[in-house]
Protein backbone atom coordinates (compact mmCIF):
# COMPACT_ATOMS: atom_id res chain seq x y z
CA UNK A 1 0.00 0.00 0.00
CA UNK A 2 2.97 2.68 0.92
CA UNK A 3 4.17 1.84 -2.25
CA UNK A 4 1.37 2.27 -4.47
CA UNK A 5 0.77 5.33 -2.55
CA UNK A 6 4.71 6.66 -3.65
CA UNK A 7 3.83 5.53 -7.18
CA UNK A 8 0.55 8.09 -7.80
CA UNK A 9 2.52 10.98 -5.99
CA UNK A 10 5.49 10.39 -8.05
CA UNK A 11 3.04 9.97 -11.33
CA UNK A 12 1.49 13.31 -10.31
CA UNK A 13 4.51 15.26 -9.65
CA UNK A 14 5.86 14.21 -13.17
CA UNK A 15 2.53 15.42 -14.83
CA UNK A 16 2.96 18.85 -12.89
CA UNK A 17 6.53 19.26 -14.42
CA UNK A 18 5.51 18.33 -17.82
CA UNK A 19 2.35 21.18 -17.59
CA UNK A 20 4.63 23.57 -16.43
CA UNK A 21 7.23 23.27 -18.64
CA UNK A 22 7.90 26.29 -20.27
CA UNK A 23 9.33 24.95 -23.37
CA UNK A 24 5.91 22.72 -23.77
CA UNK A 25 3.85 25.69 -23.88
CA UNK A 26 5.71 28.06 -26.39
CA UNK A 27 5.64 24.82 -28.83
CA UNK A 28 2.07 25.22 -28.65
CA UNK A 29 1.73 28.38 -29.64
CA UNK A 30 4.49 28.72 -32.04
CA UNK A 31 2.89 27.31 -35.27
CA UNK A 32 0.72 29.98 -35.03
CA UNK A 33 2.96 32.89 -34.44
CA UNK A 34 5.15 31.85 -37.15
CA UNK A 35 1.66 31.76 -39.37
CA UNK A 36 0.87 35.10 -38.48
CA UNK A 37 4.75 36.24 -39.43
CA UNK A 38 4.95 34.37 -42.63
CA UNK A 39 1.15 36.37 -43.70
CA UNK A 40 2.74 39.58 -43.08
CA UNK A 41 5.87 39.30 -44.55
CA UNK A 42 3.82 37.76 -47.35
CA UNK A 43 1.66 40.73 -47.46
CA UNK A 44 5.14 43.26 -47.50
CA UNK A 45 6.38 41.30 -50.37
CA UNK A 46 3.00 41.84 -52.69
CA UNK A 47 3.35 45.18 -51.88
CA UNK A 48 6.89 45.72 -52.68
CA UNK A 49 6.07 43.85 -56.54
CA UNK A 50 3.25 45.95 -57.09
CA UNK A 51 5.00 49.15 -59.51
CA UNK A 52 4.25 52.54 -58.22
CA UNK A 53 1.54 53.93 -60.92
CA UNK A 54 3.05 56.05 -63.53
CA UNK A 55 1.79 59.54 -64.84
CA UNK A 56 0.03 60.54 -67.54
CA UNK A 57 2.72 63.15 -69.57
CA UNK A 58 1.74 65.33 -72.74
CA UNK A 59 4.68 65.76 -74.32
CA UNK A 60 5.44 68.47 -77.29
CA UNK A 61 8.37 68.89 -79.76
CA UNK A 62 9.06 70.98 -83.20
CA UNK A 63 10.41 69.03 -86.15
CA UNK A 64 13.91 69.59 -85.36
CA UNK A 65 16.58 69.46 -83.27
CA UNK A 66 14.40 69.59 -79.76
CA UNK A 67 12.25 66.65 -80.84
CA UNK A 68 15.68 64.32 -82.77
CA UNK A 69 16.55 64.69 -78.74
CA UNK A 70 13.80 62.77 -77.70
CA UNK A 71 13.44 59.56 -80.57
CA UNK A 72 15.17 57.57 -78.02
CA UNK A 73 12.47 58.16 -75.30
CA UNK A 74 9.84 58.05 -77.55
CA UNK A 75 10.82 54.31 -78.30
CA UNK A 76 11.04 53.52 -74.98
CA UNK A 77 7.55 54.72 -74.00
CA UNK A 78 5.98 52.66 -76.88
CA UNK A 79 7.86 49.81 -75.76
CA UNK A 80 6.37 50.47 -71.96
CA UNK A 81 10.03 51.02 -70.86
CA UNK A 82 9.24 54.54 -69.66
CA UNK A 83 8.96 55.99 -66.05
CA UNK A 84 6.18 57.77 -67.20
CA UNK A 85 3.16 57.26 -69.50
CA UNK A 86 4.36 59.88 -72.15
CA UNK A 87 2.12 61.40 -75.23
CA UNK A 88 4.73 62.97 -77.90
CA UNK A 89 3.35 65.46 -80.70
CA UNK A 90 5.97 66.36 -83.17
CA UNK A 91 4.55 69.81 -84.35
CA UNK A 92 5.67 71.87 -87.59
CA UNK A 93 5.55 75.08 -86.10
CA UNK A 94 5.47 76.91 -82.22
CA UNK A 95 2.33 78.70 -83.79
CA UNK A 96 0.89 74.72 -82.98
CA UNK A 97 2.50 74.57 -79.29
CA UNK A 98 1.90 77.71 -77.48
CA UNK A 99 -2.00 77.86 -77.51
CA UNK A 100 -2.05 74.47 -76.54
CA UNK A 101 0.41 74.84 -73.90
CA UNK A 102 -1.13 77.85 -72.26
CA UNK A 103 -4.01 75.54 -72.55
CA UNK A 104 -3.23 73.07 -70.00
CA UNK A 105 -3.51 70.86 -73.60
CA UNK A 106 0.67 70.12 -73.06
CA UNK A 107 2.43 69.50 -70.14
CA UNK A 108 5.95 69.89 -71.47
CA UNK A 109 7.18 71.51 -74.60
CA UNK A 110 10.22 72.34 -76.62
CA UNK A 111 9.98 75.92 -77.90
CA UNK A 112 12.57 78.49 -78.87
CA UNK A 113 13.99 79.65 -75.82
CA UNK A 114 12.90 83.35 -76.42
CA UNK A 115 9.45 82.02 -76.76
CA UNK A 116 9.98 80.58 -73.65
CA UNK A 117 10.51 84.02 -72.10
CA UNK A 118 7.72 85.99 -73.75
CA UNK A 119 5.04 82.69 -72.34
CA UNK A 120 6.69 82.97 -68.64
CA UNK A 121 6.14 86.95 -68.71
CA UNK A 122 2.64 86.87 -70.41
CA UNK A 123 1.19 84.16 -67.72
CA UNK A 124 3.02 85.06 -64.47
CA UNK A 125 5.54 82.56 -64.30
CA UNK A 126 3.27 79.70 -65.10
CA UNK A 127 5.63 78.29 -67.68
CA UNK A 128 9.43 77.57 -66.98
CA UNK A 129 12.05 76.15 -68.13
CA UNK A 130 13.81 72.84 -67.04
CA UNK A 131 16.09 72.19 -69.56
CA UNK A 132 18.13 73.93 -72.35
CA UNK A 133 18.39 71.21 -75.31
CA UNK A 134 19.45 72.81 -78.33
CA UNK A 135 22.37 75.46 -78.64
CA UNK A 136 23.16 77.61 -82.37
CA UNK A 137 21.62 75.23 -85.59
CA UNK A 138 21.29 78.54 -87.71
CA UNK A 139 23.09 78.82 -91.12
CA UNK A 140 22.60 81.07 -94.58
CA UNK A 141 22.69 79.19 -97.63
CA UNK A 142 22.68 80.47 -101.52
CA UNK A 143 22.16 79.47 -104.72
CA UNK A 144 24.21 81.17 -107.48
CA UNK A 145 27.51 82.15 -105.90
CA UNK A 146 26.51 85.41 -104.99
CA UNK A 147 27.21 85.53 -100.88
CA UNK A 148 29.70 84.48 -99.19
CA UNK A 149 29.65 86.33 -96.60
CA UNK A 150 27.38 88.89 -94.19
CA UNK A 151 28.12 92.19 -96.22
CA UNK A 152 26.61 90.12 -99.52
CA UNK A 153 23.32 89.84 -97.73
CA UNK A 154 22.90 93.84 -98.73
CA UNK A 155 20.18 94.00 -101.18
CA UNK A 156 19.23 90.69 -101.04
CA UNK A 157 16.24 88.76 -100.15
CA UNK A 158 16.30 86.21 -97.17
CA UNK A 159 14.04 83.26 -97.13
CA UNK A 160 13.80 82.42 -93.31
CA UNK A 161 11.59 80.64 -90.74
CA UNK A 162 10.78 81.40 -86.97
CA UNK A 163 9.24 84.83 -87.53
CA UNK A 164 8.66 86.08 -83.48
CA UNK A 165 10.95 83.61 -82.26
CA UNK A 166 14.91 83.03 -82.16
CA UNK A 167 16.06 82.70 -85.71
CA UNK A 168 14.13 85.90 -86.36
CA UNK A 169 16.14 87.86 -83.44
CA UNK A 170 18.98 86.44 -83.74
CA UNK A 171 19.02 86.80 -87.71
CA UNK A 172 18.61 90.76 -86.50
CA UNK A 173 20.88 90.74 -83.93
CA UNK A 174 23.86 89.62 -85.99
CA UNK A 175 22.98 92.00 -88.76
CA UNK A 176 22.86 95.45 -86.86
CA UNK A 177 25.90 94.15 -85.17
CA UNK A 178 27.92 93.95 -88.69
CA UNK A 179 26.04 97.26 -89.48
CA UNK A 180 23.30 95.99 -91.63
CA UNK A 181 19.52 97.20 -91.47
CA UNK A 182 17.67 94.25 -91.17
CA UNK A 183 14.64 96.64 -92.13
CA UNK A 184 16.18 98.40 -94.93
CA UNK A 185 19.20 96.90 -96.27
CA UNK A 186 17.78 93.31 -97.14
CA UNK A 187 14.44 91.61 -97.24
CA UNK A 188 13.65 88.93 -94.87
CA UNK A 189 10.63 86.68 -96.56
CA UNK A 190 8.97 84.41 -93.39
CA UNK A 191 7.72 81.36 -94.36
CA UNK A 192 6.06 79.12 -91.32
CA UNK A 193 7.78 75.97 -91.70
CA UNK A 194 10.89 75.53 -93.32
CA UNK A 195 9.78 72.58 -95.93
CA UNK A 196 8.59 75.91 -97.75
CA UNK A 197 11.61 77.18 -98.01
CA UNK A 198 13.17 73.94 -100.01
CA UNK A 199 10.69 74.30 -103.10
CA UNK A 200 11.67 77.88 -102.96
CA UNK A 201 15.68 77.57 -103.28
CA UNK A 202 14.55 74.63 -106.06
CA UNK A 203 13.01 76.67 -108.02
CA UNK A 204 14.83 80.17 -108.19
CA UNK A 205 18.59 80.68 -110.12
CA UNK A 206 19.40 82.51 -107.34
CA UNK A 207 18.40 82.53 -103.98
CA UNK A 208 19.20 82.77 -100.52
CA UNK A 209 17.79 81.57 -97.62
CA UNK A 210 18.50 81.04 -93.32
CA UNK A 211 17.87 77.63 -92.18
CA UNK A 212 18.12 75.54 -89.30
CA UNK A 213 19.68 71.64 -89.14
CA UNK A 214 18.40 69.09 -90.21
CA UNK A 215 16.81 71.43 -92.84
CA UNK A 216 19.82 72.95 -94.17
CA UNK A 217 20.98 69.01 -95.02
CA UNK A 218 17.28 68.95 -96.70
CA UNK A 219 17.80 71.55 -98.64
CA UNK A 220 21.57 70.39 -99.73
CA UNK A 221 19.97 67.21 -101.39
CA UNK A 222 17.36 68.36 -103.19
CA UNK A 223 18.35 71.69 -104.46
CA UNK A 224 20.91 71.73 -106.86
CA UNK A 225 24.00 73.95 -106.35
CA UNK A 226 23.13 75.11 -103.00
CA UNK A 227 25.76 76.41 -100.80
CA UNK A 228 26.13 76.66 -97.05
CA UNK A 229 28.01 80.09 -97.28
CA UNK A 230 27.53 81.34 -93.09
CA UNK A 231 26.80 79.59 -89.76
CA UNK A 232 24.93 81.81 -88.10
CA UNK A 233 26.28 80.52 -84.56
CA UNK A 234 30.30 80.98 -85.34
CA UNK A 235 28.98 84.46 -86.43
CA UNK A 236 27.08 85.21 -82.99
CA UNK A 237 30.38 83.77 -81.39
CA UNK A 238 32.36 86.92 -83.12
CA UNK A 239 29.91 90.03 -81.61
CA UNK A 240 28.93 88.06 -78.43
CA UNK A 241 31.75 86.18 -76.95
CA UNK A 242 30.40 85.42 -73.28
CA UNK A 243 27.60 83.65 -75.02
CA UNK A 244 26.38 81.28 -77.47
CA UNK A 245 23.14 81.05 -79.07
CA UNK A 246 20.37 79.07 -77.21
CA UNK A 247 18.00 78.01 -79.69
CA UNK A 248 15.67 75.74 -77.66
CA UNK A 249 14.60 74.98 -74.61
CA UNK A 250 12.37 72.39 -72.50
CA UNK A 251 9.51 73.98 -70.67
CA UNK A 252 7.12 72.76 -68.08
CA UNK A 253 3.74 74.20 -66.64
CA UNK A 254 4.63 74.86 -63.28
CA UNK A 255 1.41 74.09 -61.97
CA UNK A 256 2.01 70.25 -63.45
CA UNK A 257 5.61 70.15 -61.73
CA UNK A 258 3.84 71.26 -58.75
CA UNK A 259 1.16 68.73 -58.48
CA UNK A 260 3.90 65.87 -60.63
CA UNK A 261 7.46 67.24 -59.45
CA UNK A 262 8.84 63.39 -59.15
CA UNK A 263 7.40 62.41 -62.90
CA UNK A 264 8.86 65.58 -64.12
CA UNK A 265 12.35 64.81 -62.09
CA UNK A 266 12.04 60.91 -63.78
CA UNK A 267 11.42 62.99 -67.43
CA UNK A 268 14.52 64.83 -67.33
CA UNK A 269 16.59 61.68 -66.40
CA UNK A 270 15.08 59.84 -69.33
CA UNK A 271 15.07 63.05 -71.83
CA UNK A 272 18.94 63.69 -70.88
CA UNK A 273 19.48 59.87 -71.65
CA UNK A 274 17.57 60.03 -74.64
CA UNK A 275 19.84 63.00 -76.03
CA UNK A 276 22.95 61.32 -75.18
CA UNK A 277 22.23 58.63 -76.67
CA UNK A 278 21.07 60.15 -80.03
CA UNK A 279 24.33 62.16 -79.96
CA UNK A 280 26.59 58.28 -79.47
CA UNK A 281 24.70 56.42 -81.80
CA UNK A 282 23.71 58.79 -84.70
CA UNK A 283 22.72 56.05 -87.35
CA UNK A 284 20.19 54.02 -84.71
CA UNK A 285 18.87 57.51 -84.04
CA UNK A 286 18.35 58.31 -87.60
CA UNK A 287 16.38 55.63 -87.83
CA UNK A 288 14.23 56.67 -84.98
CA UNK A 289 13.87 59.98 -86.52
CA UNK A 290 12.09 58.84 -89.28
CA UNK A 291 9.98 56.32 -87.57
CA UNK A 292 8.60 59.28 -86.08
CA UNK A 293 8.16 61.35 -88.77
CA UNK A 294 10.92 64.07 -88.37
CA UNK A 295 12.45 64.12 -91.11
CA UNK A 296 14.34 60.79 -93.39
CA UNK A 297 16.61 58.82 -91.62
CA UNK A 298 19.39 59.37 -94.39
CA UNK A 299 18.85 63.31 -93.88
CA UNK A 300 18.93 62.64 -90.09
CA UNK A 301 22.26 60.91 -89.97
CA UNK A 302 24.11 63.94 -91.82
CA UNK A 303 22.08 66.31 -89.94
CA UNK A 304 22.66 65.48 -85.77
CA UNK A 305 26.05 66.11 -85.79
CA UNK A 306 25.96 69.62 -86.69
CA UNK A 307 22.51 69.62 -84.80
CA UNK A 308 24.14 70.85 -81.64
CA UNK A 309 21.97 68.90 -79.95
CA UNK A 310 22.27 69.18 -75.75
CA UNK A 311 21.00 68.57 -72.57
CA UNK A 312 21.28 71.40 -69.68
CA UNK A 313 19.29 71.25 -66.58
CA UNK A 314 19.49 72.48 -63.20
CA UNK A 315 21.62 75.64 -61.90
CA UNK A 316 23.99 75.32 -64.81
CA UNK A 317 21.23 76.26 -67.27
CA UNK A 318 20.60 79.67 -65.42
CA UNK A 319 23.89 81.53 -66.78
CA UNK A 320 23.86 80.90 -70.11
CA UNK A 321 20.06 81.21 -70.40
CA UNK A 322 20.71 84.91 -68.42
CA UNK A 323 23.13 86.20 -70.59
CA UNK A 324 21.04 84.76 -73.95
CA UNK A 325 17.94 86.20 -72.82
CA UNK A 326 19.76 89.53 -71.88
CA UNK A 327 21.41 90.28 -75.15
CA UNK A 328 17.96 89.00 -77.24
CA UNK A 329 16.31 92.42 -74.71
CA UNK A 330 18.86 95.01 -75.56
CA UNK A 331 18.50 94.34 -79.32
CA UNK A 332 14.22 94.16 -79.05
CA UNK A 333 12.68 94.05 -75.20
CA UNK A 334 9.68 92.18 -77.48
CA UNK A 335 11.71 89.63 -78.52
CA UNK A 336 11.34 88.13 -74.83
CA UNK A 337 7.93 89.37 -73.85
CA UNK A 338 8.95 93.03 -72.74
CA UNK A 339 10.97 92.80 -69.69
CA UNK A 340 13.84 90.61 -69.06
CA UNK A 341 12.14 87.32 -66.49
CA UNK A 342 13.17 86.84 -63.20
CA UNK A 343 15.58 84.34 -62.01
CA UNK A 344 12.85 81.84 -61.20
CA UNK A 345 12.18 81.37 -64.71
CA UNK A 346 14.71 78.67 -64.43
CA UNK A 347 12.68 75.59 -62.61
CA UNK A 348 15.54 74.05 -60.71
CA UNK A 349 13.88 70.38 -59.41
CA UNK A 350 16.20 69.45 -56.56
């Protein structure tokens, strides 16, 4: 009897050690725990794959120079390799841009940089500019071996594009600086798009005309005899030597880099990378460039090198930009919208 009684205490004591065994009770529970852990890291992960959702970008370029810049982003926004979901419109004229721009119908646009002024002073600051992308692609060409340089453009008449804009100003500029009239002592004929200009120099025995790249490579294969006699941007070098000439820029609404300022910071990544790449592989971009519908792709690969095509953001755009902007309002204050912009005009997106 004493020992049965010593075998149910011992048999109870063991069952008291095994209950409160700490070891025993965290097994029970840890299936569970380690459940809940695996649901939320489960949950972090789904997150993390899910892409953040891009924005919606209306994009607008000239056939030119600003819009060979961008081919390489265009491709990679129809192959859905773009940060953003980006519209492009290749326009013949800034006549096309501006209304749309002021508009709200563009959210980014490369104009002349002039124009760029004259749109920040006539709506309060609501445009600026992010990026310069296109330095001096002006030249004079002839037809009958009559100019070969700026005193043979007296008496003559001067086919030209970019009436209101920079080839018109700067056109004047560097004439009153060699002591020509631009009002008097030749004839400057606008035409709005410089395919106009082509089927003029075709037809005439003599003729002479200002053109910007990739026209002026246009012009050389279909027009017989035509000469590229002056470029317009060694000749601004000579009477303004702190500056060259800024021929476009990249503009923004500010009120879309306001509400967007992290699409518009991914936009100038991929817009810089677009132009350096056009300016390392020039016959891949030339085929670009005709894809979408710039100009041919056989025109395109003569044309970009002497395109000057660039890519200047942040605080190094402001001094050049300054000193452009300044000269273009001592020669005509209209030229940039009446009064020389403030500094803010420059959209620096830190």
């Amino acid at each position: 009897m004493k020992k049965l009684i010593i075998l149910i205490l011992a048999a109870v004591m063991l069952l008291s050690l095994v209950s409160c065994d700490p070891k025993t009770q965290n097994d029970s529970s840890a299936p569970a725990a380690e459940s809940s852990g695996s649901a939320e890291s489960a949950e972090e992960s789904k997150e993390a794959s899910v892409p953040a959702e891009k924005t919606d970008i209306r994009v607008a370029g000239l056939k030119g120079p600003t819009s060979i810049g961008m081919v390489k982003l265009m491709r990679d926004a129809e192959d859905g390799n773009a940060a953003n979901n980006y519209e492009f419109t290749v326009a013949g004229s800034a006549d096309e841009v501006t209304p749309k721009l002021i508009k709200g119908e563009f959210d980014i646009a490369a104009i002349p940089a002039n124009l760029a002024a004259v749109l920040y002073n006539n709506t309060d600051g609501e445009i600026r500019i992010i990026a310069i992308n296109t330095l001096g692609v002006l030249y004079i060409v002839e037809k009958g071996g009559e100019v070969a340089k700026l005193e043979d453009l007296k008496g003559k008449t001067i086919y030209a594009t970019g009436k209101g804009s920079t080839p018109e100003y700067t056109l004047r500029h560097i004439l009153e600086k060699n002591g020509i009239d631009p009002d008097k002592d030749v004839t400057i004929d606008f035409k709005s798009e410089p395919s106009e200009v082509v089927p003029l120099l075709k037809k005439a025995e003599k003729a002479v005309a200002m053109l910007p790249q990739p026209y002026v490579t246009v012009a050389s294969a279909n027009v017989e005899g035509l000469n590229t006699v002056i470029d317009l941007n060694a000749e601004w070098g000579k009477v303004e030597s702190d500056t060259g000439i800024i021929t476009g820029v990249t503009v923004v609404r500010k009120a879309f880099a306001d509400e967007h300022p992290e699409a518009v910071k991914e936009f100038l990544k991929e817009y810089g990378a677009s132009v350096e790449y056009v300016n390392a592989n020039v016959e891949d971009a030339a085929a670009l460039v005709e894809k979408y519908g710039i100009v041919a792709a056989a025109v395109a690969k003569k044309a970009i090198p002497q395109c000057n095509i660039t890519f200047i953001s942040g605080n190094e755009m402001k001094t050049p930009l300054s000193v452009y902007l300044g000269v273009l309002y001592e020669a005509n204050a209209k030229s940039v919208g009446g009064k020389l912009p403030g500094d803010d005009i420059c959209l620096v997106l830190e």
